[in-house]
C-alpha atoms as a PDB file:
ATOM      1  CA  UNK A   1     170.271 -42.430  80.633  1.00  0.00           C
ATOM      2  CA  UNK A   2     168.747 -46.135  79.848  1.00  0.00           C
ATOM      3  CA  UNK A   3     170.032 -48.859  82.012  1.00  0.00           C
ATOM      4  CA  UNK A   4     170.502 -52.130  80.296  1.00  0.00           C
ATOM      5  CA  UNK A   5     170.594 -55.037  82.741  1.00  0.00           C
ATOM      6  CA  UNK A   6     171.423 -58.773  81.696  1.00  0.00           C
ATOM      7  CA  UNK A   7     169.161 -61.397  82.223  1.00  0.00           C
ATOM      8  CA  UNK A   8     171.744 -62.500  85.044  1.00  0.00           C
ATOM      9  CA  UNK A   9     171.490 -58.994  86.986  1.00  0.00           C
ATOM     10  CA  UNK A  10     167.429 -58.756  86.917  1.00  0.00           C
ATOM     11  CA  UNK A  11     167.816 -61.919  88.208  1.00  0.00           C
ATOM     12  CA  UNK A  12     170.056 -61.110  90.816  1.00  0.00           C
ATOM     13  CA  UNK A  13     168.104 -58.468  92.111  1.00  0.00           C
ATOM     14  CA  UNK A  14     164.948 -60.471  91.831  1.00  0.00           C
ATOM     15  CA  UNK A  15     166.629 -63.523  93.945  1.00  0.00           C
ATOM     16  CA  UNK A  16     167.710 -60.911  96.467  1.00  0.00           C
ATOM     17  CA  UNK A  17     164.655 -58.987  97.259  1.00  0.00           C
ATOM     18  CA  UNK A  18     162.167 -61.741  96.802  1.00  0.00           C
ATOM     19  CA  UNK A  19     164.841 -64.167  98.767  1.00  0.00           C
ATOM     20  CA  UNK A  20     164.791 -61.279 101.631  1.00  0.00           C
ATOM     21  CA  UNK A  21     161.016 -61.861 102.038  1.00  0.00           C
ATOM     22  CA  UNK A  22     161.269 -65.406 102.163  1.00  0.00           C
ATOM     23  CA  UNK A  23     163.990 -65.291 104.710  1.00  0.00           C
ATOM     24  CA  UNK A  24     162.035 -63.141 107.150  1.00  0.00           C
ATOM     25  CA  UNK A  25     159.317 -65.523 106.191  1.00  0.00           C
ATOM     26  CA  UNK A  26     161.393 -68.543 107.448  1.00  0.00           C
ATOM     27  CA  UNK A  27     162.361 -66.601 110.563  1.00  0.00           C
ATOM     28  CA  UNK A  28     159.043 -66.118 111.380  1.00  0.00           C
ATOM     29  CA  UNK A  29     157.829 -69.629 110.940  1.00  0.00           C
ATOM     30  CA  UNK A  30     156.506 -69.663 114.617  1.00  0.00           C
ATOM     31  CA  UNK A  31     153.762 -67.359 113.650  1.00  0.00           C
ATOM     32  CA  UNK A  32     152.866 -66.543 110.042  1.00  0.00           C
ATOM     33  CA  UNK A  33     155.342 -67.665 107.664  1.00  0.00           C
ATOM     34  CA  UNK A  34     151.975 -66.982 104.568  1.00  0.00           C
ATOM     35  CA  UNK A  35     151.142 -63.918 106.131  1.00  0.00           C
ATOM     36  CA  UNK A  36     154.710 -62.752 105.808  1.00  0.00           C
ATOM     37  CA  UNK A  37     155.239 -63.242 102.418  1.00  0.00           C
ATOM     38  CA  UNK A  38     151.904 -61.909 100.766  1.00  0.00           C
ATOM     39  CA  UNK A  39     152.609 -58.713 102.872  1.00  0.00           C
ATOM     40  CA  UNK A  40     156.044 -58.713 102.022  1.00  0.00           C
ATOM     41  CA  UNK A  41     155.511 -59.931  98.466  1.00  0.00           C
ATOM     42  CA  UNK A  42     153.045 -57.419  97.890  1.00  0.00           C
ATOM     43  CA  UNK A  43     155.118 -54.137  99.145  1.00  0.00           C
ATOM     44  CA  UNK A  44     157.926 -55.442  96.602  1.00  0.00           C
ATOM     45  CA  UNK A  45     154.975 -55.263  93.651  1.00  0.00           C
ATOM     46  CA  UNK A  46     154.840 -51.946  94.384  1.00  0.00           C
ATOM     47  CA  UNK A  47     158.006 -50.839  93.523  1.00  0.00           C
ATOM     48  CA  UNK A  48     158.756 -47.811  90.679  1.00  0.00           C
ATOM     49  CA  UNK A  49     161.283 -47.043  88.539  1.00  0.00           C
ATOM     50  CA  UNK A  50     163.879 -49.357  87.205  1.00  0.00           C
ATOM     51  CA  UNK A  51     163.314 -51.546  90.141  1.00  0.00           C
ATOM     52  CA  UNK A  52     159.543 -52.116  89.892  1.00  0.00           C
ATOM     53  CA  UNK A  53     159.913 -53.175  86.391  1.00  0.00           C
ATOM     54  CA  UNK A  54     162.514 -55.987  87.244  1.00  0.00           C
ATOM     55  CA  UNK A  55     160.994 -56.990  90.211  1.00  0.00           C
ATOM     56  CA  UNK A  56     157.626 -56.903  87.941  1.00  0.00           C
ATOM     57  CA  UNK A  57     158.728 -59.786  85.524  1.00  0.00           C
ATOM     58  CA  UNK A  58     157.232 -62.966  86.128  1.00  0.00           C
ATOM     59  CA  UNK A  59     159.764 -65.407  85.922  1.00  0.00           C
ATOM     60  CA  UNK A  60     160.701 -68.288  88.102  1.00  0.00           C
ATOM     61  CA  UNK A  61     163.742 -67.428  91.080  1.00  0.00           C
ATOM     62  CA  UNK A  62     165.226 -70.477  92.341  1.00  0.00           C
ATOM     63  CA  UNK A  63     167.548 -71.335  95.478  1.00  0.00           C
ATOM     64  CA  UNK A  64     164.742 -69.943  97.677  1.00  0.00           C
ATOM     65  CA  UNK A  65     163.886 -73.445  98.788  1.00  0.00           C
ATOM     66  CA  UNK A  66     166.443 -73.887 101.361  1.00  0.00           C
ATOM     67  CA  UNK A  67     165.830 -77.337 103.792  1.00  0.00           C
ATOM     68  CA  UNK A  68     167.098 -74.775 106.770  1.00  0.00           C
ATOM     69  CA  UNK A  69     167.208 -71.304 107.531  1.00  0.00           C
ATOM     70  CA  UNK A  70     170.595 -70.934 107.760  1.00  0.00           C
ATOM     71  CA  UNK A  71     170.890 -73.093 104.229  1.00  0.00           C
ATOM     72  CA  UNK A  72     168.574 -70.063 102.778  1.00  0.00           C
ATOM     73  CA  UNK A  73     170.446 -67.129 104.710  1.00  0.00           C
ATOM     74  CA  UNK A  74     173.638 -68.592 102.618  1.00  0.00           C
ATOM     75  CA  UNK A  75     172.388 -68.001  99.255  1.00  0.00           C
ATOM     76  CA  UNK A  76     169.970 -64.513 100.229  1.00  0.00           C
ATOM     77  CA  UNK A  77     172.330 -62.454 102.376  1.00  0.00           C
ATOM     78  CA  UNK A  78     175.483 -62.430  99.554  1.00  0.00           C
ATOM     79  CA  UNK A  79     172.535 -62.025  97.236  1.00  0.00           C
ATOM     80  CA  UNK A  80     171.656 -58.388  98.454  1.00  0.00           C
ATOM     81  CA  UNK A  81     175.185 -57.398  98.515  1.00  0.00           C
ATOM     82  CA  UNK A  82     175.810 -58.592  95.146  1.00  0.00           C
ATOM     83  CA  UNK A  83     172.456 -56.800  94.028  1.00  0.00           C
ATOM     84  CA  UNK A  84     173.730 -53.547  95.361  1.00  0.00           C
ATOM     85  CA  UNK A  85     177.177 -53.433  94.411  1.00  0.00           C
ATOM     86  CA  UNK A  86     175.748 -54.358  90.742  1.00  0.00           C
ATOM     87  CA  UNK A  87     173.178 -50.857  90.905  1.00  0.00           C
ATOM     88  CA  UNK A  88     176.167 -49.211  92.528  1.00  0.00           C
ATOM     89  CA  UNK A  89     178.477 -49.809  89.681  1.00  0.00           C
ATOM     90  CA  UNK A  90     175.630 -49.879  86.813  1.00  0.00           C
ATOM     91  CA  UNK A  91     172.537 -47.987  87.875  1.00  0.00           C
ATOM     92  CA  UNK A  92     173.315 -45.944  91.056  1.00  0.00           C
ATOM     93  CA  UNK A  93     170.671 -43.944  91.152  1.00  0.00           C
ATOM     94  CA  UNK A  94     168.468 -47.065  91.382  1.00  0.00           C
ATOM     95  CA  UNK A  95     170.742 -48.310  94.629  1.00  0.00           C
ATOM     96  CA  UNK A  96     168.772 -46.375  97.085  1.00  0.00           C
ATOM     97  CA  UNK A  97     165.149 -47.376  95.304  1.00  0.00           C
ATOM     98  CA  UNK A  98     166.192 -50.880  95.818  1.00  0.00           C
ATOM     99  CA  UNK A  99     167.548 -50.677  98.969  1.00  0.00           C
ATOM    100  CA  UNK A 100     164.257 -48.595 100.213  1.00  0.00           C
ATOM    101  CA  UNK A 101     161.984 -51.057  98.658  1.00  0.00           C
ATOM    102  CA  UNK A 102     163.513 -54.413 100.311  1.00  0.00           C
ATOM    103  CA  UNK A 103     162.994 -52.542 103.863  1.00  0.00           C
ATOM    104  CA  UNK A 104     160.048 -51.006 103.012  1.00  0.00           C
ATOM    105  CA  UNK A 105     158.798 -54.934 101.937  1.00  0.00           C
ATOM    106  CA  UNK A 106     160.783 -56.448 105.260  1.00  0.00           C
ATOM    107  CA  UNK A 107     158.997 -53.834 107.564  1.00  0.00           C
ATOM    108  CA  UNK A 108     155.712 -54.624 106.132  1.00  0.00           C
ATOM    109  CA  UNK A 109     156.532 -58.465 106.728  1.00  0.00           C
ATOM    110  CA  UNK A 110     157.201 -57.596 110.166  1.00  0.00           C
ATOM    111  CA  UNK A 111     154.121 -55.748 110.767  1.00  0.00           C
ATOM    112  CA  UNK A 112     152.291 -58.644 110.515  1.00  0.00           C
ATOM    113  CA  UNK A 113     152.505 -60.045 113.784  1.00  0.00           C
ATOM    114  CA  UNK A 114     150.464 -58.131 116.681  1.00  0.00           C
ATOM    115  CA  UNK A 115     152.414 -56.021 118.170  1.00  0.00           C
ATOM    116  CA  UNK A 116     156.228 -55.814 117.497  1.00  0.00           C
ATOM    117  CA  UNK A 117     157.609 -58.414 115.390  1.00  0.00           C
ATOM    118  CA  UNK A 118     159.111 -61.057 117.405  1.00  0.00           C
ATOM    119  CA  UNK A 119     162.931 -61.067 118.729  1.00  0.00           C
ATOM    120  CA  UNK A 120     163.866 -63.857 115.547  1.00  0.00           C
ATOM    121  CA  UNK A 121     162.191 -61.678 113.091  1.00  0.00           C
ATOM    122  CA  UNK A 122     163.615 -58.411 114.242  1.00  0.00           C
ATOM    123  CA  UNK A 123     167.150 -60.339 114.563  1.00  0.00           C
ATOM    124  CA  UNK A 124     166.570 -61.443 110.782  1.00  0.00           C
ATOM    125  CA  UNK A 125     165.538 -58.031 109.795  1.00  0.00           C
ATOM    126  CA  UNK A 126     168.400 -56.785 111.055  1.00  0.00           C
ATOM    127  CA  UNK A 127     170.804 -59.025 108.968  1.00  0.00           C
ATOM    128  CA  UNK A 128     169.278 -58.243 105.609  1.00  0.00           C
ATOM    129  CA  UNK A 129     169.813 -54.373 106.114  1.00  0.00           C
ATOM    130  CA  UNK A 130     173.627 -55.242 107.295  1.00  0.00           C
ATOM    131  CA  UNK A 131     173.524 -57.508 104.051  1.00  0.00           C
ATOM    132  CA  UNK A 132     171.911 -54.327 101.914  1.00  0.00           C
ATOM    133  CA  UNK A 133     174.676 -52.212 103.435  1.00  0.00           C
ATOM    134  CA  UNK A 134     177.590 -54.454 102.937  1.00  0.00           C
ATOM    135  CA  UNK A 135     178.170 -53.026  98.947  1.00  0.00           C
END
């Protein structure tokens, strides 16, 4: 079964996974906000199926920008509950390869610190999964 997404959804689900790094990213600002992303950035590159290909395109995701944390958390968290309840109505079976990928890519982020990741990132960590979870 081919799943046809609109340029709206792919960028939906781009806004939400990449906006998940950059969220952990901001969290983390104390220690390696960079760091963080690449690693985070990176583990969403390798995604398969449906996912990897929309999370593949090359085109530009905005709102991730935000002047504050909290300003960014506004736009990101909806954003991955809006992503999922889209592949839960249109593309279940690529629900659980998103959701797996955005931890997968938030763990990595985490990882980067020595150690355990620090009480702010763990904290923000925590919220995106609730947000994944919310659909």
């Amino acid at each position: 079964m081919s799943v046809t997404l609109t340029d709206q959804d792919k960028l939906t689900l781009r806004t939400a996974a990449y906006g998940a790094v950059t969220l952990l990213a901001a969290a983390g600002a104390a220690g390696s906000p960079h760091k963080i992303a690449t690693e985070g950035s990176i583990a969403l590159a390798s995604a398969t199926g449906l996912i990897g290909h929309v999370l593949g395109e090359k085109t530009k995701i905005g709102n991730l920008n935000g002047k504050s944390v909290a300003e960014l958390a506004d736009h990101v968290l909806p954003a991955l509950t809006a992503a999922m309840g889209l592949l839960k109505k249109q593309a279940p079976e690529e629900a659980d390869n998103f959701r797996s990928t955005v931890i997968v890519a938030i763990e990595t982020a985490a990882r980067t610190h020595q150690g355990q990741p620090s009480p702010t990132i763990a904290d923000m960590a925590r919220k995106i999964t609730e947000a994944l979870d919310a659909a």
